[in-house]
PDB file of N, CA and C in Angstrom:
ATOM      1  N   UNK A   1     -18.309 -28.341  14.444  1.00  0.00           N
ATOM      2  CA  UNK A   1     -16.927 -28.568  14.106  1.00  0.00           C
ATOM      3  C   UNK A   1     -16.178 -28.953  15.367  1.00  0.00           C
ATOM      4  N   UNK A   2     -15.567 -30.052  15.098  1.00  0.00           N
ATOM      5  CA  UNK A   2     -14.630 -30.542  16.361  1.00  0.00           C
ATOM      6  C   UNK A   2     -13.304 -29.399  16.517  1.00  0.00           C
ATOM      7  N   UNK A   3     -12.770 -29.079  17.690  1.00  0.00           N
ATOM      8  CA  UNK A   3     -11.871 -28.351  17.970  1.00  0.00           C
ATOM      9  C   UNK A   3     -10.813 -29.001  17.718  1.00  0.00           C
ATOM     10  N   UNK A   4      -9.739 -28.260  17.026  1.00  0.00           N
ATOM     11  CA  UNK A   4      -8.741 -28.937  16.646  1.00  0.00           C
ATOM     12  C   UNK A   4      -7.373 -28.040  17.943  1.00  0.00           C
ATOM     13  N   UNK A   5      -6.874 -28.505  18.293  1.00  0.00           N
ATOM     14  CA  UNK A   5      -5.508 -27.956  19.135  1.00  0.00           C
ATOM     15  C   UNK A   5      -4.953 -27.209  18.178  1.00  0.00           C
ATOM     16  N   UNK A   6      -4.353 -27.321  16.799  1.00  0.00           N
ATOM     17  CA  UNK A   6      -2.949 -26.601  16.382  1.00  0.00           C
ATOM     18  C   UNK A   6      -3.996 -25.110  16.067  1.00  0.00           C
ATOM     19  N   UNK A   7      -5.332 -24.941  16.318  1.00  0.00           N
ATOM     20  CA  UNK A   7      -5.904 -23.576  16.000  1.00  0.00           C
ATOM     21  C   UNK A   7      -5.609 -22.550  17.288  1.00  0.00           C
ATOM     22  N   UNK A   8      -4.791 -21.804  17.101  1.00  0.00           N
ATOM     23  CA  UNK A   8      -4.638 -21.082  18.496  1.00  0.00           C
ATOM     24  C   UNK A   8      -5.664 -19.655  18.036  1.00  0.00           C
ATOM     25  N   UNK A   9      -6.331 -19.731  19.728  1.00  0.00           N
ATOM     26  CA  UNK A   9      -7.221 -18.463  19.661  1.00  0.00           C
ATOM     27  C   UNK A   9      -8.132 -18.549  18.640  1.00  0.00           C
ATOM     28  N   UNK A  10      -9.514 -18.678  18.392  1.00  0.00           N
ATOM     29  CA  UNK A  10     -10.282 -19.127  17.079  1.00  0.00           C
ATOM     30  C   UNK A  10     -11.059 -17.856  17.629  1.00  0.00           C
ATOM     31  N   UNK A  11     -11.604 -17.816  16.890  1.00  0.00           N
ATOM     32  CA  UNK A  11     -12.976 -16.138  16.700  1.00  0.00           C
ATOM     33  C   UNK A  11     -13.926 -17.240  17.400  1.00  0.00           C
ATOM     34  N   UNK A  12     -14.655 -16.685  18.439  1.00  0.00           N
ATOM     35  CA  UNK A  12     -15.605 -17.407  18.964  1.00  0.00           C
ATOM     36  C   UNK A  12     -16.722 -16.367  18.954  1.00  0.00           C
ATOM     37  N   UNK A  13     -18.045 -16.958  18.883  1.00  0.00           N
ATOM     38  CA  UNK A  13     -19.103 -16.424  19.026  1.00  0.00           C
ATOM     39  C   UNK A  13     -19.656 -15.031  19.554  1.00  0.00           C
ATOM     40  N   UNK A  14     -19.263 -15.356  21.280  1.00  0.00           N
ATOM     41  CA  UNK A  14     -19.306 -14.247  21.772  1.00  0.00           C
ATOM     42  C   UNK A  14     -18.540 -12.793  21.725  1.00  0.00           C
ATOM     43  N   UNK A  15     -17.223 -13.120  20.730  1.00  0.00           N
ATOM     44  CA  UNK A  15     -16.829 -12.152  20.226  1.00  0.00           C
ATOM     45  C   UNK A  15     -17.424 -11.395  19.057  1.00  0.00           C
ATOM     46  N   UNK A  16     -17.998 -12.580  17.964  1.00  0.00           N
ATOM     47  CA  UNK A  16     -18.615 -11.733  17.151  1.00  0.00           C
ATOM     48  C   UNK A  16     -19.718 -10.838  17.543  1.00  0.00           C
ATOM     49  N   UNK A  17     -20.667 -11.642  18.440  1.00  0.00           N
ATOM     50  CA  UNK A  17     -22.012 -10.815  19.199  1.00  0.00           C
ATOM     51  C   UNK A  17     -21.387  -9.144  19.593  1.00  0.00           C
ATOM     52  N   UNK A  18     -20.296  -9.539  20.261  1.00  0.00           N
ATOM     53  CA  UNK A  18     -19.617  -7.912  21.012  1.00  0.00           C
ATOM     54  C   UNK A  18     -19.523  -7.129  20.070  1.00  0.00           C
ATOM     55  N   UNK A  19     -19.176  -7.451  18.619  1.00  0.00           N
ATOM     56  CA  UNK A  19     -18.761  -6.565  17.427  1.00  0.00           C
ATOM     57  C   UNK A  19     -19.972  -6.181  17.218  1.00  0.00           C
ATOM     58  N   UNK A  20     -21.100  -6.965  16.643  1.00  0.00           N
ATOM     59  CA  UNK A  20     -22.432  -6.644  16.323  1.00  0.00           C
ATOM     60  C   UNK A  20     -23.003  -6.116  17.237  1.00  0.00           C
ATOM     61  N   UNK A  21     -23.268  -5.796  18.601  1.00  0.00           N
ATOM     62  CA  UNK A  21     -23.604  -4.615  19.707  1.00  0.00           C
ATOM     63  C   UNK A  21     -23.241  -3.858  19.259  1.00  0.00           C
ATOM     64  N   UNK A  22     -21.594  -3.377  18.986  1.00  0.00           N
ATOM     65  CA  UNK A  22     -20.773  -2.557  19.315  1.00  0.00           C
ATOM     66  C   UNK A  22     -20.932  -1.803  18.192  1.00  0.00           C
ATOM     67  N   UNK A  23     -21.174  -2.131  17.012  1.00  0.00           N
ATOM     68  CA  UNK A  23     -21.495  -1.080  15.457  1.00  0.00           C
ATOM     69  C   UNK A  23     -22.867  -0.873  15.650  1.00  0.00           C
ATOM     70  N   UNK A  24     -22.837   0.687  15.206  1.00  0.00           N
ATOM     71  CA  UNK A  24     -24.408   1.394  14.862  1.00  0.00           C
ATOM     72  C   UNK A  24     -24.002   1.498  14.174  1.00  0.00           C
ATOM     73  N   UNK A  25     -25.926   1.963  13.042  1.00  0.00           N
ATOM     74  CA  UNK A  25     -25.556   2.311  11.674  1.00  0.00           C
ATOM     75  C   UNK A  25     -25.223   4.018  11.547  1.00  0.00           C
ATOM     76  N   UNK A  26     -24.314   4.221  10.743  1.00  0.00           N
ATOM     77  CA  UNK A  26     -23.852   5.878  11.046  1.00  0.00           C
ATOM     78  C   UNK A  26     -22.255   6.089  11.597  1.00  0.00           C
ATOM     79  N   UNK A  27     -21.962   4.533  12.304  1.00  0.00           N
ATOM     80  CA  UNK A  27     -20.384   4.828  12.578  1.00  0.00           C
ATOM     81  C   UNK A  27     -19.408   5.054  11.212  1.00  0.00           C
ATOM     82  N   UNK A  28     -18.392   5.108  11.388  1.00  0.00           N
ATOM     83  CA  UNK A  28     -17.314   5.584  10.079  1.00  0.00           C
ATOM     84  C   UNK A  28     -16.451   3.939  10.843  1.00  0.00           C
ATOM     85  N   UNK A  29     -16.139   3.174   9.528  1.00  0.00           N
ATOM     86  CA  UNK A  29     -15.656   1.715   9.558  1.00  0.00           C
ATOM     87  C   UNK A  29     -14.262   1.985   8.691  1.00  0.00           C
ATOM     88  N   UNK A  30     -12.792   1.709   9.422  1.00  0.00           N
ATOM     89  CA  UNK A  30     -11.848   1.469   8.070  1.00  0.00           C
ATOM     90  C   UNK A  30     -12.491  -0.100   7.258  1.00  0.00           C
ATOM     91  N   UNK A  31     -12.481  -0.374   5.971  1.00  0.00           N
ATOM     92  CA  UNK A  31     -12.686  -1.243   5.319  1.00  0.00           C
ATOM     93  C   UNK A  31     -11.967  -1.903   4.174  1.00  0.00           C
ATOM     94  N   UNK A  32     -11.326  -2.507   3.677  1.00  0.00           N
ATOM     95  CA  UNK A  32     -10.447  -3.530   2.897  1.00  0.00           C
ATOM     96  C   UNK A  32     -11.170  -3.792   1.716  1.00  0.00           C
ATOM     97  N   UNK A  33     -11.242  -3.068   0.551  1.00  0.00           N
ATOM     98  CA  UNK A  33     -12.011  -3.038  -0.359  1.00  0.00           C
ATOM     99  C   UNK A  33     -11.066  -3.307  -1.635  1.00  0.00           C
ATOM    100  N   UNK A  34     -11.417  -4.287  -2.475  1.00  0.00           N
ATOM    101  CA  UNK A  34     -10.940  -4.676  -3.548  1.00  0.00           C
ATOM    102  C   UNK A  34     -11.195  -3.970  -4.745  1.00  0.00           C
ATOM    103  N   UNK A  35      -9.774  -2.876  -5.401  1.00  0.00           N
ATOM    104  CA  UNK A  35     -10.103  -1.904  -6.798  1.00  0.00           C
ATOM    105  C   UNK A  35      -9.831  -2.372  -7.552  1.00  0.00           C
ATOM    106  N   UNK A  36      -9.691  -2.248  -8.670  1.00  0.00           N
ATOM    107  CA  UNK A  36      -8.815  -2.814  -9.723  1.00  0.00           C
ATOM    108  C   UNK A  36      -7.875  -1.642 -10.182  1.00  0.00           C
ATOM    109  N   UNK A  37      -6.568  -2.313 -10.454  1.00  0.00           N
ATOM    110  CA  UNK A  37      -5.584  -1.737 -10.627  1.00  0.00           C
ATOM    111  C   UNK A  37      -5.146  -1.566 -12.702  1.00  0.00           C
ATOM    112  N   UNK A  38      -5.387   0.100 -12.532  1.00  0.00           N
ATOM    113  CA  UNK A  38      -5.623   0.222 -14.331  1.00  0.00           C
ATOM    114  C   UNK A  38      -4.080   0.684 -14.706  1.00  0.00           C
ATOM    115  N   UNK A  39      -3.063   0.599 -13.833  1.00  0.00           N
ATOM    116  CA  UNK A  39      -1.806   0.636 -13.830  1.00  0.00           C
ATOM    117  C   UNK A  39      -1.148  -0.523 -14.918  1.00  0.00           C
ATOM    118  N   UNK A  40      -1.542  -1.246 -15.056  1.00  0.00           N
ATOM    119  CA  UNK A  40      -1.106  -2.456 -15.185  1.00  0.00           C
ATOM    120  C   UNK A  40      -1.870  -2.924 -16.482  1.00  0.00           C
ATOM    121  N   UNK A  41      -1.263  -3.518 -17.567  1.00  0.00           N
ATOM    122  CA  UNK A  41      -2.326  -4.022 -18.850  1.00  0.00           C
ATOM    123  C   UNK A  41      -3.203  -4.887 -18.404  1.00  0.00           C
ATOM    124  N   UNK A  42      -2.972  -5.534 -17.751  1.00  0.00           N
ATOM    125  CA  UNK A  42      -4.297  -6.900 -17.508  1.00  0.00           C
ATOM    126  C   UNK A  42      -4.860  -6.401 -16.000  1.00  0.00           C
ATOM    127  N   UNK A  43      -6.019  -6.533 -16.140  1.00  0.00           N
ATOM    128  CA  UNK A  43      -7.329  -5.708 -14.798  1.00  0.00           C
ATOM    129  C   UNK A  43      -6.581  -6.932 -13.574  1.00  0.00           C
ATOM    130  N   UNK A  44      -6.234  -6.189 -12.735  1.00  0.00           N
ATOM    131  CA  UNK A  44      -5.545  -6.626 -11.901  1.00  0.00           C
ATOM    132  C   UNK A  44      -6.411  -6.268 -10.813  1.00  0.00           C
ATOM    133  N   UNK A  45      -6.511  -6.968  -9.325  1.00  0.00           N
ATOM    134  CA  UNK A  45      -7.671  -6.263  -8.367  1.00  0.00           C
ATOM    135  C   UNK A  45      -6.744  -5.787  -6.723  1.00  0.00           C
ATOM    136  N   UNK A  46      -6.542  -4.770  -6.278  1.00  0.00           N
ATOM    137  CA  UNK A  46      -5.471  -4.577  -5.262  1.00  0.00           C
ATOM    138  C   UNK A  46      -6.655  -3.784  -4.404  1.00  0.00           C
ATOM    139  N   UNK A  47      -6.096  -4.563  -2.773  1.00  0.00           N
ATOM    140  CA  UNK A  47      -6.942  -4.363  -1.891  1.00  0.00           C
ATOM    141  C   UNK A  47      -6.394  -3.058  -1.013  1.00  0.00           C
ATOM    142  N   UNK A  48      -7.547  -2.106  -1.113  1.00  0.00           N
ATOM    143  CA  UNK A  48      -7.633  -0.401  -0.656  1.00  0.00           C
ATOM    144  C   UNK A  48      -8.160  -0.387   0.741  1.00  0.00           C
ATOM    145  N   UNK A  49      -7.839   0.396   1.931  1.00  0.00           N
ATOM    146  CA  UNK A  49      -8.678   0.194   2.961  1.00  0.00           C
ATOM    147  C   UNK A  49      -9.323   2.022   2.820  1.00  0.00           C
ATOM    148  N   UNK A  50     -10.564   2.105   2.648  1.00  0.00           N
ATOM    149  CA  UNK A  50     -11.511   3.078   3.124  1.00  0.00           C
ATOM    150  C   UNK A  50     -12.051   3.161   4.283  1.00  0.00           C
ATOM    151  N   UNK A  51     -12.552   4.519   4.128  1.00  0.00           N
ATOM    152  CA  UNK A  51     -13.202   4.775   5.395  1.00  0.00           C
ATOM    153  C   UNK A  51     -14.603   4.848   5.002  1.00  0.00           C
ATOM    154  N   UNK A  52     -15.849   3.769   5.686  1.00  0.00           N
ATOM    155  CA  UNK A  52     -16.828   3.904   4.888  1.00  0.00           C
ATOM    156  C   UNK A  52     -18.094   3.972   6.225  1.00  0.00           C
ATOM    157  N   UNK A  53     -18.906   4.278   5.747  1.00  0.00           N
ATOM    158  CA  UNK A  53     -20.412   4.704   6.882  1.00  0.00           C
ATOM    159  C   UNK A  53     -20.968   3.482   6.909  1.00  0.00           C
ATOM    160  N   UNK A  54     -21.435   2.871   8.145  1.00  0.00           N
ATOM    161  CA  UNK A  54     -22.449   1.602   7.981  1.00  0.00           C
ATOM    162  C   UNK A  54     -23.672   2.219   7.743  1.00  0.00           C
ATOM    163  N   UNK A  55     -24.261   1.425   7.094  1.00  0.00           N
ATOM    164  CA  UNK A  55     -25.756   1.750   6.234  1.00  0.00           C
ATOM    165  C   UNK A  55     -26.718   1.085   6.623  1.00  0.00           C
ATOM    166  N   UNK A  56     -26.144  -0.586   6.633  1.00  0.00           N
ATOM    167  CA  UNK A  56     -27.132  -1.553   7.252  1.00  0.00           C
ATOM    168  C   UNK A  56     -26.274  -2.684   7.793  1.00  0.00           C
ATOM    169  N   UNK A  57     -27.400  -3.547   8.448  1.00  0.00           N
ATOM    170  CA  UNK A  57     -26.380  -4.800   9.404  1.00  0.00           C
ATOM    171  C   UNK A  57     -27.381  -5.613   9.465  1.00  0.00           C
ATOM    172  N   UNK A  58     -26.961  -7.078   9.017  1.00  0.00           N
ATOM    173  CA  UNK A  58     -27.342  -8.012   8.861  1.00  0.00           C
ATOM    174  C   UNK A  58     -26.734  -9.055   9.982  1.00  0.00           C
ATOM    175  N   UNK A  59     -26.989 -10.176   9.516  1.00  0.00           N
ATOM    176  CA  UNK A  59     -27.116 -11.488  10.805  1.00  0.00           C
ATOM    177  C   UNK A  59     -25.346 -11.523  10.444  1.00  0.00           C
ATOM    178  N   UNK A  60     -25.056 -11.565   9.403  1.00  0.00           N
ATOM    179  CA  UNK A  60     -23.644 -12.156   9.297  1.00  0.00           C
ATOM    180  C   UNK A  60     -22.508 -10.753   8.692  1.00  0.00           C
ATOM    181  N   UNK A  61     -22.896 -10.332   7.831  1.00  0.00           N
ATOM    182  CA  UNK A  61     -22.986  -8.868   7.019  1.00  0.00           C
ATOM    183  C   UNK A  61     -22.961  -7.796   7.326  1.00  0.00           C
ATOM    184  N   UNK A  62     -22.528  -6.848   7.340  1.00  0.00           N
ATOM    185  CA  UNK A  62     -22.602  -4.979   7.184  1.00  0.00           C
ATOM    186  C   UNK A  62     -22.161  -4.754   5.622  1.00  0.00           C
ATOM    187  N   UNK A  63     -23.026  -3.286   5.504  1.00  0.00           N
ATOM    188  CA  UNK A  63     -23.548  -3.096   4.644  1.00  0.00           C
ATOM    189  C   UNK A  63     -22.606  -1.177   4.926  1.00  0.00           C
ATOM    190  N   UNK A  64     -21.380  -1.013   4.070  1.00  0.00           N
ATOM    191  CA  UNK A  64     -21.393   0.359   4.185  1.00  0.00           C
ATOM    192  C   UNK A  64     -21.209   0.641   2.955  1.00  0.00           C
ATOM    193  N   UNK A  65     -21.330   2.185   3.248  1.00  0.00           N
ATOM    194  CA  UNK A  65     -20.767   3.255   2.017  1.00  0.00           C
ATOM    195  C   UNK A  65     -19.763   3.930   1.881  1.00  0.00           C
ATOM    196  N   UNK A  66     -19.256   4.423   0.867  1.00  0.00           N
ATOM    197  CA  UNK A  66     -17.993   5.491   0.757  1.00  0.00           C
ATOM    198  C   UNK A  66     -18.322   6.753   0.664  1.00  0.00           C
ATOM    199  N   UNK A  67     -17.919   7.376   1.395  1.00  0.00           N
ATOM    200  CA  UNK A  67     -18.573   8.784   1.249  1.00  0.00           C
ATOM    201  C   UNK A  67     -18.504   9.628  -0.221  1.00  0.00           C
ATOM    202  N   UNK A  68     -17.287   9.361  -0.649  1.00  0.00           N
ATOM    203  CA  UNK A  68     -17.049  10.170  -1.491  1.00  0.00           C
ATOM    204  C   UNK A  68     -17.777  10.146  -2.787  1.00  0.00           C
ATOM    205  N   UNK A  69     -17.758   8.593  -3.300  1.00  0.00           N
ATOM    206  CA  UNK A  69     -18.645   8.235  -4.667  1.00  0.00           C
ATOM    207  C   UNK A  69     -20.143   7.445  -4.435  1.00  0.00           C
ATOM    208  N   UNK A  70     -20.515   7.551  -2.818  1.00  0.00           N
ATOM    209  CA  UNK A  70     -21.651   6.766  -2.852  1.00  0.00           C
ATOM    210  C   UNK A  70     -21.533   5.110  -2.938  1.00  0.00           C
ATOM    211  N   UNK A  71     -20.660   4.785  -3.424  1.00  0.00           N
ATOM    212  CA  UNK A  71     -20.619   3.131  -3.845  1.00  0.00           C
ATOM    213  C   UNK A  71     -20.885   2.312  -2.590  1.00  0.00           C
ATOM    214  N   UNK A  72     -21.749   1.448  -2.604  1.00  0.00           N
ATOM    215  CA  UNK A  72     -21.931   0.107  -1.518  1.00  0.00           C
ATOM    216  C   UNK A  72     -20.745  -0.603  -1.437  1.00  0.00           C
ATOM    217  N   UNK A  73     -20.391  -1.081  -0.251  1.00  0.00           N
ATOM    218  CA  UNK A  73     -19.689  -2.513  -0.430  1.00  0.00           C
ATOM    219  C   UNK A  73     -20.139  -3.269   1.311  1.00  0.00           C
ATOM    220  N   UNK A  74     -20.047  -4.204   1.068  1.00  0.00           N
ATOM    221  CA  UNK A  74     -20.299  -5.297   1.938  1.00  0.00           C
ATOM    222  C   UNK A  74     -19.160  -5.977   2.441  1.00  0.00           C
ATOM    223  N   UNK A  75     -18.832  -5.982   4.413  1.00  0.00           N
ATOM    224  CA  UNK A  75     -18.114  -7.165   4.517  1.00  0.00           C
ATOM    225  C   UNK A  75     -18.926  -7.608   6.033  1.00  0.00           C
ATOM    226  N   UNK A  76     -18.248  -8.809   6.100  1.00  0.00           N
ATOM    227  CA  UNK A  76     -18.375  -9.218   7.708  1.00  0.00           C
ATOM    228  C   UNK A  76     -18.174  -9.026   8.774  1.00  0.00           C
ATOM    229  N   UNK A  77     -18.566  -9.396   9.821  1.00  0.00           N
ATOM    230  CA  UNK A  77     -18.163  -9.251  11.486  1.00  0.00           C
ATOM    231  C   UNK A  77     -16.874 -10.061  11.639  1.00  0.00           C
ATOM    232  N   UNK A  78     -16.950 -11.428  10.851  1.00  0.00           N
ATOM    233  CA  UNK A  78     -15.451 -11.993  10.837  1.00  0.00           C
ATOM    234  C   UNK A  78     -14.090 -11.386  10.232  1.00  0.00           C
ATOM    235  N   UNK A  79     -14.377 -10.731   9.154  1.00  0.00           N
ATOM    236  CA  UNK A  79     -13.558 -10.046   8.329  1.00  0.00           C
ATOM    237  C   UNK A  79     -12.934  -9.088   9.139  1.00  0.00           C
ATOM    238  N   UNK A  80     -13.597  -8.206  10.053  1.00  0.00           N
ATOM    239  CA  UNK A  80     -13.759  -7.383  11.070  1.00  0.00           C
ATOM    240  C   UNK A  80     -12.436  -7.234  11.896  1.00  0.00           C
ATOM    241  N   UNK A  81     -12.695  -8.385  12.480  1.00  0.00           N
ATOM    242  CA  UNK A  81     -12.404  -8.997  13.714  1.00  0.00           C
ATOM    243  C   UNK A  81     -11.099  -9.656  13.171  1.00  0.00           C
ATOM    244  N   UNK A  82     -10.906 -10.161  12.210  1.00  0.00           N
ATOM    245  CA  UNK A  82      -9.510 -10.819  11.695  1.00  0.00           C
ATOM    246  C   UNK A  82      -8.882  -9.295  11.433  1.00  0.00           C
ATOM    247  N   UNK A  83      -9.379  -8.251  10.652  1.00  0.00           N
ATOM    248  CA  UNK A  83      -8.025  -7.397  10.861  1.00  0.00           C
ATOM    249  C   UNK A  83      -7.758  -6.817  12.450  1.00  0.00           C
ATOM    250  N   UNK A  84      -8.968  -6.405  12.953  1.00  0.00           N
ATOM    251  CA  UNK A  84      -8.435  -5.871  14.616  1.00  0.00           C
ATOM    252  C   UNK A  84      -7.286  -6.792  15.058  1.00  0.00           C
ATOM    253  N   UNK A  85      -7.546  -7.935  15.075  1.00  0.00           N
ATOM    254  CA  UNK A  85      -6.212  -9.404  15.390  1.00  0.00           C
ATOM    255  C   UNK A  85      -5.247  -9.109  14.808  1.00  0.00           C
ATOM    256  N   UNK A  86      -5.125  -8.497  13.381  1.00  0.00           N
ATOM    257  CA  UNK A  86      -3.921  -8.390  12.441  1.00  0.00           C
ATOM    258  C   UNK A  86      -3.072  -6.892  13.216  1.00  0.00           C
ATOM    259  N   UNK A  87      -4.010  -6.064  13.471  1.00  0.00           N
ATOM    260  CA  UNK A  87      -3.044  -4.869  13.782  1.00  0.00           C
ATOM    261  C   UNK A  87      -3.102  -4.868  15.328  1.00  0.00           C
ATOM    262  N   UNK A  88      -3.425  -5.783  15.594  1.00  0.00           N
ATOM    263  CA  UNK A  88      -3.640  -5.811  17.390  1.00  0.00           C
ATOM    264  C   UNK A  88      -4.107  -4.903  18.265  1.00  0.00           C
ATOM    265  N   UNK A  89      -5.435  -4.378  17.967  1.00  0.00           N
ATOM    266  CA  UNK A  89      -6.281  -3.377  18.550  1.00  0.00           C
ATOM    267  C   UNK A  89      -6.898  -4.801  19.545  1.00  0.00           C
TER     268      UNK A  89
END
């Protein structure tokens, strides 16, 4: 992909690598998990942040759990890394 100027600051590589060092499996991850909302007549889906265990880690992927009900969910190293940017850690 050609670099475009109006992209300020882009997620580069070696940042993702630092994230993927930086998680073992066993850490506790906040995570952005999509519920559905039964408030509402029509299944509506509103995004929850948990606190979930990494389980496994893949090339692009992590793989955690919720402690409480067991349930899997899956996100990225990019996903990651865009909220740390959002709350400015």
């Amino acid at each position: 992909m050609k670099y475009e100027p109006e992209i300020r600051n882009p997620i580069i590589k070696e940042e993702i690598e630092n994230l993927r060092n930086r998680i073992r499996i066993g850490d506790v991850l906040p995570v952005e998990v999509n519920k559905i909302d039964w408030s509402t007549e029509s299944m509506v889906f509103r995004q929850q942040e948990l606190r979930c265990r990494v389980v496994k880690k893949y090339k692009h992927v992590i793989e955690v759990e919720e402690r409480k009900s067991g349930r899997r969910y899956t996100t990225t190293y990019v996903d990651l890394l865009m909220k740390d940017r959002r709350l400015g850690a």
